[in-house]
Protein backbone atom coordinates (compact mmCIF):
# COMPACT_ATOMS: atom_id res chain seq x y z
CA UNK A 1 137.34 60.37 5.52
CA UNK A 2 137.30 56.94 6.58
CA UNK A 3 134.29 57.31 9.10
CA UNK A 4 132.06 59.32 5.96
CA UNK A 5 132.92 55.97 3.83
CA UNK A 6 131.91 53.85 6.82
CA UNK A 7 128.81 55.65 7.12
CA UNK A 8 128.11 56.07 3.68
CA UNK A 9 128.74 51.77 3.54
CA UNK A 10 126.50 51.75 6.34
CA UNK A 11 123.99 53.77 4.66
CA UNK A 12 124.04 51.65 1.19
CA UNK A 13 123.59 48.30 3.44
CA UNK A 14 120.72 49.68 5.38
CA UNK A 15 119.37 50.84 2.20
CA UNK A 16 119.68 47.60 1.14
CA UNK A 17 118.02 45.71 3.31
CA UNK A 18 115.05 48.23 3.08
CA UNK A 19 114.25 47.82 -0.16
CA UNK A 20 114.80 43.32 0.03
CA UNK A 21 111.91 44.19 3.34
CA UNK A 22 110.01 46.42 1.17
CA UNK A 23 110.20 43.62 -1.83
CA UNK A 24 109.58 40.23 0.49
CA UNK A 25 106.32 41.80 1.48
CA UNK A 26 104.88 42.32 -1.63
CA UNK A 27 105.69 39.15 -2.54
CA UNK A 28 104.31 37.78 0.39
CA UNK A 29 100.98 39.82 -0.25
CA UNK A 30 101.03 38.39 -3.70
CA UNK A 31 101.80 34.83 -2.83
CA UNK A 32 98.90 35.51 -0.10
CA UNK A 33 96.44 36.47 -2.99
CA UNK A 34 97.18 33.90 -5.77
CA UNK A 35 96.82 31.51 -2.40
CA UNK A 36 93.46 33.31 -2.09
CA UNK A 37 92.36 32.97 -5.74
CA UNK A 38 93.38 29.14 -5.29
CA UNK A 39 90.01 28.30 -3.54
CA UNK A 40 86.96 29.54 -3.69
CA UNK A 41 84.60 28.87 -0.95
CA UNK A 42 81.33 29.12 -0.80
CA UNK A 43 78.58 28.56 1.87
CA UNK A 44 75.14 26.11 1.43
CA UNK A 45 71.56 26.88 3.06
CA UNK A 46 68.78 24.91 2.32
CA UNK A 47 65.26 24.04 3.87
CA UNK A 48 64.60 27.01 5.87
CA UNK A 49 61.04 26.28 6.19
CA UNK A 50 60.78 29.81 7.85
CA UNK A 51 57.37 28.92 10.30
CA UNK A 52 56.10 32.12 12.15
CA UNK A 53 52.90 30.37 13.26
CA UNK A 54 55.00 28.04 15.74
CA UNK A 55 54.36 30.43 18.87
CA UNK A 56 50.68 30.47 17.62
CA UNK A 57 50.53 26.39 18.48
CA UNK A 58 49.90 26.69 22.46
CA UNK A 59 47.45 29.45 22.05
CA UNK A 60 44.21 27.61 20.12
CA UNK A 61 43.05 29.52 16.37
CA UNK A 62 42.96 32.80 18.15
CA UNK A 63 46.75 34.52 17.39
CA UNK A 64 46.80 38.27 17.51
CA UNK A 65 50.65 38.76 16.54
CA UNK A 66 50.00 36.95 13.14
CA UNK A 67 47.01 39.40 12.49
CA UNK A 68 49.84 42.16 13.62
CA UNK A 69 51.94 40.46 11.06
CA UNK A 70 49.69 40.44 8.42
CA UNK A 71 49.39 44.67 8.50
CA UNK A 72 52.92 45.65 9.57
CA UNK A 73 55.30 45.69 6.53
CA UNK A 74 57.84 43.33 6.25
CA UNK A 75 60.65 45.50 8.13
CA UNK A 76 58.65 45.31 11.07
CA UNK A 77 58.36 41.49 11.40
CA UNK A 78 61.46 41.00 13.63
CA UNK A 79 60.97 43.06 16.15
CA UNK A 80 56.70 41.58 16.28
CA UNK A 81 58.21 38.44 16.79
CA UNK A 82 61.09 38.49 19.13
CA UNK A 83 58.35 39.80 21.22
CA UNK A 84 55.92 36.83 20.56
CA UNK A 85 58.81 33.48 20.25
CA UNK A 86 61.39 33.67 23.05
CA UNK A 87 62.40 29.72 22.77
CA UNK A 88 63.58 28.16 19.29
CA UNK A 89 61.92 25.42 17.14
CA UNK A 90 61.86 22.06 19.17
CA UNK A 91 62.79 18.41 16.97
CA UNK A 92 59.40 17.96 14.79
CA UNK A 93 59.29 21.44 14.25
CA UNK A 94 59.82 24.22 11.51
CA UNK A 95 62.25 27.44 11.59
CA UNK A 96 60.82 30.32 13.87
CA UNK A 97 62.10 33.68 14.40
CA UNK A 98 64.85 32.31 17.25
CA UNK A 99 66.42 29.75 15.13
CA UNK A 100 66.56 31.52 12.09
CA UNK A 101 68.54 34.15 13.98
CA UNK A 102 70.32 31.56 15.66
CA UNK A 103 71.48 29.92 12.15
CA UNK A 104 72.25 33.35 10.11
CA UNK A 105 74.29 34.76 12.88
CA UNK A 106 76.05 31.49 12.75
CA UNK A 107 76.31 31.09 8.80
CA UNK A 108 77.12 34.71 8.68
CA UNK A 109 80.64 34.10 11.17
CA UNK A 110 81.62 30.98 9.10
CA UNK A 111 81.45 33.13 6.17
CA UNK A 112 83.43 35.51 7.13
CA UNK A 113 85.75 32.98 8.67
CA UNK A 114 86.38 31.14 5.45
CA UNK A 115 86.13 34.09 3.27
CA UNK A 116 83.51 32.98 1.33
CA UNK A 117 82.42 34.54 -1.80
CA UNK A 118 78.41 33.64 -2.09
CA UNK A 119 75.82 31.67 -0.74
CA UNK A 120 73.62 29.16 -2.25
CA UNK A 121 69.62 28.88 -0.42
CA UNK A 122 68.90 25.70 -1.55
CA UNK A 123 65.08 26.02 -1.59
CA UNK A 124 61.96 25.47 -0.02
CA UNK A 125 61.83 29.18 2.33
CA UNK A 126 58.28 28.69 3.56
CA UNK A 127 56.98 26.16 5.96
CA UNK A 128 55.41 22.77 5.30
CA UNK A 129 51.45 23.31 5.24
CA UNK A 130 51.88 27.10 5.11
CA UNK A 131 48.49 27.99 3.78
CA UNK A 132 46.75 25.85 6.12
CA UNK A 133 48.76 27.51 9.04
CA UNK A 134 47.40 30.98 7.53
CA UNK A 135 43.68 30.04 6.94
CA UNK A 136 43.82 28.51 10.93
CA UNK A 137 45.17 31.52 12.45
CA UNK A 138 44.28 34.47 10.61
CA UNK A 139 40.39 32.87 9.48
CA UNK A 140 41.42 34.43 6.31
CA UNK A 141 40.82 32.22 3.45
CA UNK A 142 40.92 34.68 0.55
CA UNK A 143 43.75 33.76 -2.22
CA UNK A 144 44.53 37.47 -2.33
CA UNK A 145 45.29 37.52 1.89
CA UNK A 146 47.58 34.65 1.39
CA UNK A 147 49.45 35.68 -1.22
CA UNK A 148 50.19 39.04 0.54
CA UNK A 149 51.16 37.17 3.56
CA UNK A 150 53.68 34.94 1.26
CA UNK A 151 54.85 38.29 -0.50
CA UNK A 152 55.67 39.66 2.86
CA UNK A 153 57.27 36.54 4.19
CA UNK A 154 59.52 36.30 0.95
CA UNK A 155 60.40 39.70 1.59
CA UNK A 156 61.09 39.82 5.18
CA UNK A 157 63.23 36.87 4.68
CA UNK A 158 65.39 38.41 1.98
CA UNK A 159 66.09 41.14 4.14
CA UNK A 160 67.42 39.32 6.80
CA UNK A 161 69.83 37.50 4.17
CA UNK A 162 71.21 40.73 3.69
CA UNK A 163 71.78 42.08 6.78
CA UNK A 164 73.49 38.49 7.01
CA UNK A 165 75.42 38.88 3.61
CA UNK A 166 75.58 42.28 2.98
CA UNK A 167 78.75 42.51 0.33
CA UNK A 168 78.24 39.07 -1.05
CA UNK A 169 75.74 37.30 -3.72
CA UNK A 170 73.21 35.33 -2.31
CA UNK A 171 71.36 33.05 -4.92
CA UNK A 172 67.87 31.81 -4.25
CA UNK A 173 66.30 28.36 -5.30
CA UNK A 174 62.76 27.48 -5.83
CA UNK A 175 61.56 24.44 -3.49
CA UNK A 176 58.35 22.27 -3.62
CA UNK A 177 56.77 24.50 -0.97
CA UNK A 178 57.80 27.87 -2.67
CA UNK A 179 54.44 28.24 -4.46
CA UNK A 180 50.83 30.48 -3.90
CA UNK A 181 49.25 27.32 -4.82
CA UNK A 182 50.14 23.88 -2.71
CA UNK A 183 53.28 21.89 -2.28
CA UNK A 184 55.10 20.63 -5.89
CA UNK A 185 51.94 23.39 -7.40
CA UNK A 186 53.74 25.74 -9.85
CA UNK A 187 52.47 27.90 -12.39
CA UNK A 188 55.28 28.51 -14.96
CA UNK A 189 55.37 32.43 -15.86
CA UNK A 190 52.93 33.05 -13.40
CA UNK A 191 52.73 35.40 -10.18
CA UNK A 192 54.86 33.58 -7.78
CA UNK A 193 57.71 33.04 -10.61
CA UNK A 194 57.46 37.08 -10.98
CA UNK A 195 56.68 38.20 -7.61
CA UNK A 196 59.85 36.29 -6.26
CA UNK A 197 62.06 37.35 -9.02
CA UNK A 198 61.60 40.86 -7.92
CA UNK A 199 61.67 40.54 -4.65
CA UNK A 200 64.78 37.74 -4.62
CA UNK A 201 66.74 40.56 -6.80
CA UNK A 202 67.48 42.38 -3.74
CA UNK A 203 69.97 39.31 -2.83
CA UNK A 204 72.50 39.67 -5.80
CA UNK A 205 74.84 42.21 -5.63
CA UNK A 206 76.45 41.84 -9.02
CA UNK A 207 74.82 43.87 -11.85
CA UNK A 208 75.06 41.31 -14.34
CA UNK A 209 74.32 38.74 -12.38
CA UNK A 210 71.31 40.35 -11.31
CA UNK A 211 70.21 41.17 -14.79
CA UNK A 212 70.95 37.28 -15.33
CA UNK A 213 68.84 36.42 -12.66
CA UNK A 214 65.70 38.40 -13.43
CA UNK A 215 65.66 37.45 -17.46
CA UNK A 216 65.47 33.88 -17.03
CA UNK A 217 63.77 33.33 -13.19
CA UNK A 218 60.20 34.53 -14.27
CA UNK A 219 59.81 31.52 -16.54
CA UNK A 220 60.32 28.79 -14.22
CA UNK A 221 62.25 29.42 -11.91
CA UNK A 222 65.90 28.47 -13.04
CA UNK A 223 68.66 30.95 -13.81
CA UNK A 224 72.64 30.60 -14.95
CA UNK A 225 74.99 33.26 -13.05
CA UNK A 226 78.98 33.54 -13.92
CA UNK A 227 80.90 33.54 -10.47
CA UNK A 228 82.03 36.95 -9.16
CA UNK A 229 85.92 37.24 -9.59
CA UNK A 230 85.98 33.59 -11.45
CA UNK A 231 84.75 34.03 -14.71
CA UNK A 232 85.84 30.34 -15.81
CA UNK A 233 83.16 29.00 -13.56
CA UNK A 234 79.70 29.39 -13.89
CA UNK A 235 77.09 28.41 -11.77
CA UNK A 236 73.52 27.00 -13.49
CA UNK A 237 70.55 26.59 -10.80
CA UNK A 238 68.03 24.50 -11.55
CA UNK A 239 64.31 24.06 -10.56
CA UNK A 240 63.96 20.63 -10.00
CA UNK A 241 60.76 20.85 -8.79
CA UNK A 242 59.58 20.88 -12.42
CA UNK A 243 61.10 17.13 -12.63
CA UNK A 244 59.10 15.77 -9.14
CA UNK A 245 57.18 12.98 -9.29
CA UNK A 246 54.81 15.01 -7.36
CA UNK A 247 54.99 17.93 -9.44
CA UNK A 248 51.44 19.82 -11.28
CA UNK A 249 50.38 22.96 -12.61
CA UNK A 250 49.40 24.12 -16.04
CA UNK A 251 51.80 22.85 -18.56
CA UNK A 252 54.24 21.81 -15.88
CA UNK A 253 55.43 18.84 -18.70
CA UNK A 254 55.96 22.04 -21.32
CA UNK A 255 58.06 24.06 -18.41
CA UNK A 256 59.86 20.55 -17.93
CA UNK A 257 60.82 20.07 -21.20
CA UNK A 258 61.74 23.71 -21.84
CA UNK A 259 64.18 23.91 -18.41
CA UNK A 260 66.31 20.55 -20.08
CA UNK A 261 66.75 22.29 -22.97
CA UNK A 262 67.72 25.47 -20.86
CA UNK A 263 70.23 23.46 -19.39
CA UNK A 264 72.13 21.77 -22.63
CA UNK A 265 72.04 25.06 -23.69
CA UNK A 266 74.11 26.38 -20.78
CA UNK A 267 76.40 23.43 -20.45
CA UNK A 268 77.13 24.26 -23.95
CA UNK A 269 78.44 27.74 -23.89
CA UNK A 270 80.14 26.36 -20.49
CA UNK A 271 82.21 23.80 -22.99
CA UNK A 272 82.53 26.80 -25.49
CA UNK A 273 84.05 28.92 -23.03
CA UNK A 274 86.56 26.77 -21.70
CA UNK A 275 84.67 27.43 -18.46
CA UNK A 276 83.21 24.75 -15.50
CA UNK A 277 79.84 24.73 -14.32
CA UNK A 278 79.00 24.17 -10.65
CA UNK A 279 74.76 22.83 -10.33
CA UNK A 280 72.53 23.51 -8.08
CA UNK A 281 68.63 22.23 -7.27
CA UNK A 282 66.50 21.69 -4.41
CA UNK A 283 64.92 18.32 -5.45
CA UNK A 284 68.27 15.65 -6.39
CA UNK A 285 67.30 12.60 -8.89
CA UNK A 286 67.18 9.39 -7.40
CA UNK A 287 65.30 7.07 -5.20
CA UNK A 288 63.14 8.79 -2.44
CA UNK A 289 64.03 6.48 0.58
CA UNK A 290 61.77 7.90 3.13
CA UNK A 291 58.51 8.13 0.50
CA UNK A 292 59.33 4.63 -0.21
CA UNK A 293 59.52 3.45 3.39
CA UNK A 294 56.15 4.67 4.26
CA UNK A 295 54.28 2.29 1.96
CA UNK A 296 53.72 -0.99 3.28
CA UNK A 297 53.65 -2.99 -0.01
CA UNK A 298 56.92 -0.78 -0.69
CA UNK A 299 56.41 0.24 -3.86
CA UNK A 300 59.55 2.27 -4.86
CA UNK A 301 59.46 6.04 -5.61
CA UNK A 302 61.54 8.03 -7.19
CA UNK A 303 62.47 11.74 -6.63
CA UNK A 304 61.74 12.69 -10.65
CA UNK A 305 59.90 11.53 -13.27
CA UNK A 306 61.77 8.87 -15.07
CA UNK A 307 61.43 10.50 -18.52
CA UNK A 308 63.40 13.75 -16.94
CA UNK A 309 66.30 11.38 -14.95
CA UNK A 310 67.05 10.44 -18.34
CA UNK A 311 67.19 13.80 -20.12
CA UNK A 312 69.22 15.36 -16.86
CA UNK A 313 71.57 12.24 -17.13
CA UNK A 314 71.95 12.08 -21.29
CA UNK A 315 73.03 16.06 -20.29
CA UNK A 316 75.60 15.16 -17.83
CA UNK A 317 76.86 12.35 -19.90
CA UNK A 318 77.89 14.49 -22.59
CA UNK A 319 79.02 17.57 -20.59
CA UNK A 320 80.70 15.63 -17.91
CA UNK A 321 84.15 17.03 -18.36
CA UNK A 322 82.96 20.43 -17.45
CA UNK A 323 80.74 19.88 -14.22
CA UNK A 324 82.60 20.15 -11.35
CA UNK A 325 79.71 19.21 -8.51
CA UNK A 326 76.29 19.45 -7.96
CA UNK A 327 74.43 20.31 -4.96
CA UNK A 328 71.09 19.94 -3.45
CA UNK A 329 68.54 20.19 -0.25
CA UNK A 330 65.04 18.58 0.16
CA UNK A 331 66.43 15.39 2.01
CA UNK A 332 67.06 17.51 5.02
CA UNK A 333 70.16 15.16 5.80
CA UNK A 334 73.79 15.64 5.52
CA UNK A 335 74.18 13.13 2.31
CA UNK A 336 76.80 12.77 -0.61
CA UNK A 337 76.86 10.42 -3.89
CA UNK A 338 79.74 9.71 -6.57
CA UNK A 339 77.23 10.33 -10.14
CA UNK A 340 79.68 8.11 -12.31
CA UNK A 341 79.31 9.22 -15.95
CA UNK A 342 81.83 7.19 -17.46
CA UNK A 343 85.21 5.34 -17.33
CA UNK A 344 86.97 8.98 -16.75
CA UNK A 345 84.13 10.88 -15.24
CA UNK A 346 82.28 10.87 -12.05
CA UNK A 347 80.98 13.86 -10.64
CA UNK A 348 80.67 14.51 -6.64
CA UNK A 349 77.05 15.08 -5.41
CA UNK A 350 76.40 16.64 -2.34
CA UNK A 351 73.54 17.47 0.11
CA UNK A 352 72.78 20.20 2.90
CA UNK A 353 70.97 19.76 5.79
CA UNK A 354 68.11 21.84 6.41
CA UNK A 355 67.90 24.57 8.72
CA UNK A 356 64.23 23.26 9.68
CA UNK A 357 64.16 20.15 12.60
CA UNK A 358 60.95 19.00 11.39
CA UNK A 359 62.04 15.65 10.49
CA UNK A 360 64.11 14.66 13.65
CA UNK A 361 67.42 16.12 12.30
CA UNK A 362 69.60 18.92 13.82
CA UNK A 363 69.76 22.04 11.72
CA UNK A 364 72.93 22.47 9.56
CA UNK A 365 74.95 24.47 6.78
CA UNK A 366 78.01 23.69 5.08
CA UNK A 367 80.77 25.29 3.92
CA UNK A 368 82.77 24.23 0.22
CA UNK A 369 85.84 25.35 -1.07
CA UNK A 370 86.31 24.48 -4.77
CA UNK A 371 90.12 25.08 -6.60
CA UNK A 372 89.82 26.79 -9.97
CA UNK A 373 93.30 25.07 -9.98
CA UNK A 374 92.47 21.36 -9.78
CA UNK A 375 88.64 22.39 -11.19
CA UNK A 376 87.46 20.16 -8.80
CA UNK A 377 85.49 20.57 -5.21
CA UNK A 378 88.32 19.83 -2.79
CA UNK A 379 86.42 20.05 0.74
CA UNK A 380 83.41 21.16 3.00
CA UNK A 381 82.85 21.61 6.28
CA UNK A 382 79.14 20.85 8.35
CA UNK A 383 77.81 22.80 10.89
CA UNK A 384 75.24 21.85 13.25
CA UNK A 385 73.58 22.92 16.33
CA UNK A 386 72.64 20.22 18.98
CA UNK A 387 68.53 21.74 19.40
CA UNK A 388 68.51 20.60 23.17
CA UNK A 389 72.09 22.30 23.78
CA UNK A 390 71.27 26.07 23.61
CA UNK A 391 71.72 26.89 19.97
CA UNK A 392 75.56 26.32 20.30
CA UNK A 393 76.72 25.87 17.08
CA UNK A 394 79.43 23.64 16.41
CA UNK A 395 81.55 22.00 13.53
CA UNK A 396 80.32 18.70 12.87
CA UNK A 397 82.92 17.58 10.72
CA UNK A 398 85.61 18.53 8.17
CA UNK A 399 85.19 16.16 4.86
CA UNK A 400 89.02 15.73 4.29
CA UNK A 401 89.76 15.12 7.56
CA UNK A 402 87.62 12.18 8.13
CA UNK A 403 87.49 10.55 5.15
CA UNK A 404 91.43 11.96 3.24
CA UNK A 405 93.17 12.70 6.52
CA UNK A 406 96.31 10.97 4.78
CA UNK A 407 95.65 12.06 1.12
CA UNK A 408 96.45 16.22 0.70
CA UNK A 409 95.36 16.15 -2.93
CA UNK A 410 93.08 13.36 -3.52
CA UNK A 411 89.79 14.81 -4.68
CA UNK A 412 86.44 14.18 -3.09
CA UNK A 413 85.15 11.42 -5.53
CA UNK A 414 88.41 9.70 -4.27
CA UNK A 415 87.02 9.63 -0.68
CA UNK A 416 83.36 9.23 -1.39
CA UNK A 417 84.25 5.59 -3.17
CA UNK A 418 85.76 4.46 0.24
CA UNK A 419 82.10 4.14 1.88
CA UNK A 420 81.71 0.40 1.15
CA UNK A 421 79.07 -1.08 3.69
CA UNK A 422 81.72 -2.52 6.15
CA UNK A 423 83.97 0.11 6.14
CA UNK A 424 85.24 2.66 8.59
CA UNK A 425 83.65 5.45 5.61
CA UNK A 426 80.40 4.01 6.20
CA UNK A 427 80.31 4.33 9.82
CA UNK A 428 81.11 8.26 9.56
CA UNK A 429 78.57 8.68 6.68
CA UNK A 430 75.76 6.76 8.88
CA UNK A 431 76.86 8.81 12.07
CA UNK A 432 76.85 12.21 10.33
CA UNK A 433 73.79 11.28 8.29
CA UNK A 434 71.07 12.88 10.62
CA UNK A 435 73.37 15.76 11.77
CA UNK A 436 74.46 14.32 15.58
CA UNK A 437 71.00 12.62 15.76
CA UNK A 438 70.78 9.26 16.79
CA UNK A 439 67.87 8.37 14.89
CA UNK A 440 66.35 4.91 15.40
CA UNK A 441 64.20 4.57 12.36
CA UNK A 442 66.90 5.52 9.69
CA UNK A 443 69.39 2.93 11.92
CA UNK A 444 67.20 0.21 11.33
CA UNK A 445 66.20 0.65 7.70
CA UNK A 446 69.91 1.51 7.25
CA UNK A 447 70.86 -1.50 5.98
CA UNK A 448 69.74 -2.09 3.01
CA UNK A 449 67.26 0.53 1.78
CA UNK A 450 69.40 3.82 3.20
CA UNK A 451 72.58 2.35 2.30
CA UNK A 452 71.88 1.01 -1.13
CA UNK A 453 70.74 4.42 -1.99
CA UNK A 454 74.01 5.80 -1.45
CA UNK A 455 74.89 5.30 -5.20
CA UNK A 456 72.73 7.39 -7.79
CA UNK A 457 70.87 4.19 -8.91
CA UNK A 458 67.98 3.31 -11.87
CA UNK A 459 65.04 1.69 -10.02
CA UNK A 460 65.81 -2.17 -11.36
CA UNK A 461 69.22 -1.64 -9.98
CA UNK A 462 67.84 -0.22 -6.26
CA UNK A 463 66.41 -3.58 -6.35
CA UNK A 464 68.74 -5.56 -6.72
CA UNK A 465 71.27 -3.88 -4.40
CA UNK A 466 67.99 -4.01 -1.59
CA UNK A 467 67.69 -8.07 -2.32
């Protein structure tokens, strides 16, 4: 009797402790997933500048893989031109076939490293001087030709973003050389708007944000989308190409006008909803620093028309409460601001390297991770590849450890207000700036014109910060 109550003791105790196991692990698994819903990360491309005439520039006007190119359907173009580029874009260069492979393979293991939930392309997918790269090497100079050619390119490119991304949303931005026409050229409601809208599409996964996508893109090339497993933040992508200084087309002012009032719209159901709203654009506002630079009487230029800043800004100003970043390409540098909108408001603006070398920098992407918690972007992560080191791709930098390694839940803007011009801040922000390039001729206009555009500034006020 006394060894069956033993064993039956024994029994209870073992039972016991099976059932605390079987209970500590799923509370583990569900601490592990409200950790997981804590963050939300999500991964930045911008300034592809996808070039497939670069192995075409040793080899004079005559190319025959491009005329291959132009009659193989877009599935086939990988395979044409791993045969035809063996070596990747050089500093001064666009994106060919080696680097782009180079960059999604990388992208595609940080993604799946930081488990993040969609991708931003920041804009501008075609090369600088694209049509004149077509007429040179195909001796094709038919509109028709070229826009096939651009059809095929947009397509070919989308399909390697999915192969990259294949279970995640990928959402597509319109840049200054996205166009049939020339660079800043856009036709509102025209063929490109339409042709890219279906072929784009393909890149989000979500139904309804899909069906989002392809009701609003056609017009002009901006679109709202509510976040996949967030539905209290939204994200609203912009074409700021619309804005450029440099922008024309047909009633591009009428398409202007129209996308503001787009956008108070959709910061207004944002407020409604008790929601916050994450922006994103290829162009940024503010002073164009390199533009300016090249004029020798200096005569400032700015990134937008004035009349637009002011609409974009009188937007922010009253939404402020509910935009938690904003996030843009173009500059092809690794850049951030602090957009102050008042006493209790100041919204973190970031920029994200381009994938293209062209202007001296090292291709890049970054990585953010914003807390539906704090509603607030609470880190991101650059990566780079060195162009003369193999295509090794590295981490450039972690934002919170370089600039809050002491401060676990400051948020960004916190940081970003550090970088005075003799700080420690500014010496990381002018060393990261190119993406590991020491670049002479940003060094020695760094001081004053780079650094005093560090702060979102009116033009009066660039002045006086220059003098």
């Amino acid at each position: 009797m006394r060894s069956s109550s033993m064993y039956s003791r024994s029994m209870r105790v073992l039972a016991i402790l099976f059932f605390m196991f079987i209970a500590s692990q799923f509370s583990y698994a569900k601490t592990r997933d409200e950790k997981a819903k804590s963050k939300i990360p999500f991964l930045t491309l911008s300034d592809i500048h996808f070039d497939p005439f670069v192995g075409c520039y040793n080899r004079g006007n005559a190319c025959g893989y491009i005329q291959q190119l132009r009659s193989a359907p877009a599935s086939s173009w990988g395979s044409i031109l791993a045969a035809n580029e063996s070596q990747p874009s050089q500093y001064r260069q666009d994106t060919n076939y080696p680097l782009l492979q180079s960059a999604l393979k990388a992208a595609k293991l940080q993604a799946v490293r930081s488990n993040a939930q969609f991708v931003i392309v920041l804009g501008d997918f075609l090369a600088h001087n694209y049509r004149e790269y077509y007429k040179k090497y195909t001796g094709d100079r038919s509109s028709v030709g070229y826009r096939e050619f651009v059809r095929k390119t947009l397509s070919f490119l989308t399909m390697e973003l999915n192969r990259t991304f294949p279970s995640i949303d990928v959402y597509p931005l319109i840049g200054n050389n996205d166009t049939y026409q020339y660079d800043y050229a856009s036709t509102p409601n025209g063929a490109f708007f339409n042709d890219a809208a279906g072929i784009w599409s393909d890149l989000i996964k979500n139904p309804a944000n899909r069906s989002a996508f392809m009701n609003s893109f056609y017009r002009g090339g901006y679109y709202a989308v509510t976040i996949s497993g967030d539905a209290k933040l939204k994200l609203i992508l912009l074409n700021s190409v619309l804005f450029a200084t440099n922008a024309r087309g047909k009633n591009i002012d009428t398409a202007a006008t129209n996308e503001l009032t787009w956008l108070h719209e959709e910061l207004a159901v944002v407020k409604s909803n008790q929601q916050m709203a994450l922006l994103a654009m290829h162009i940024p506002a503010g002073i164009d620093v390199y533009a300016t630079l090249q004029y020798r009487l200096f005569r400032l230029i700015e990134l937008w028309k004035r009349s637009y800043v002011l609409g974009y800004e009188a937007n922010l100003k009253q939404f402020a409460p509910e935009i938690a970043g904003i996030f843009a390409g173009h500059l092809h540098m690794d850049w951030f601001q602090v957009l102050t909108l008042s006493n209790a408001n100041r919204v973190p603006v970031s920029g994200t390297p381009a994938i293209s070398p062209i202007y001296g920098n090292n291709p890049g992407f970054k990585i953010y991770t914003y807390s539906p918690d704090s509603k607030e972007i609470t880190n991101f992560e650059t990566y780079y590849t060195p162009i003369d080191q193999q295509l090794s791709w590295l981490k450039e930098y972690n934002y919170k450890q370089i600039y809050q390694p002491t401060c676990r839940l400051c948020s960004i803007v916190t940081a970003m207000n550090t970088v005075k011009p003799s700080s420690v801040s500014a010496s990381y922000y002018k060393h990261f700036y190119a993406v590991g390039v020491h670049d002479q001729s940003i060094e020695a206009k760094w001081d004053p014109y780079y650094w005093c555009a560090i702060r979102p500034l009116a033009p009066q006020q660039y002045w006086t910060c220059v003098a």
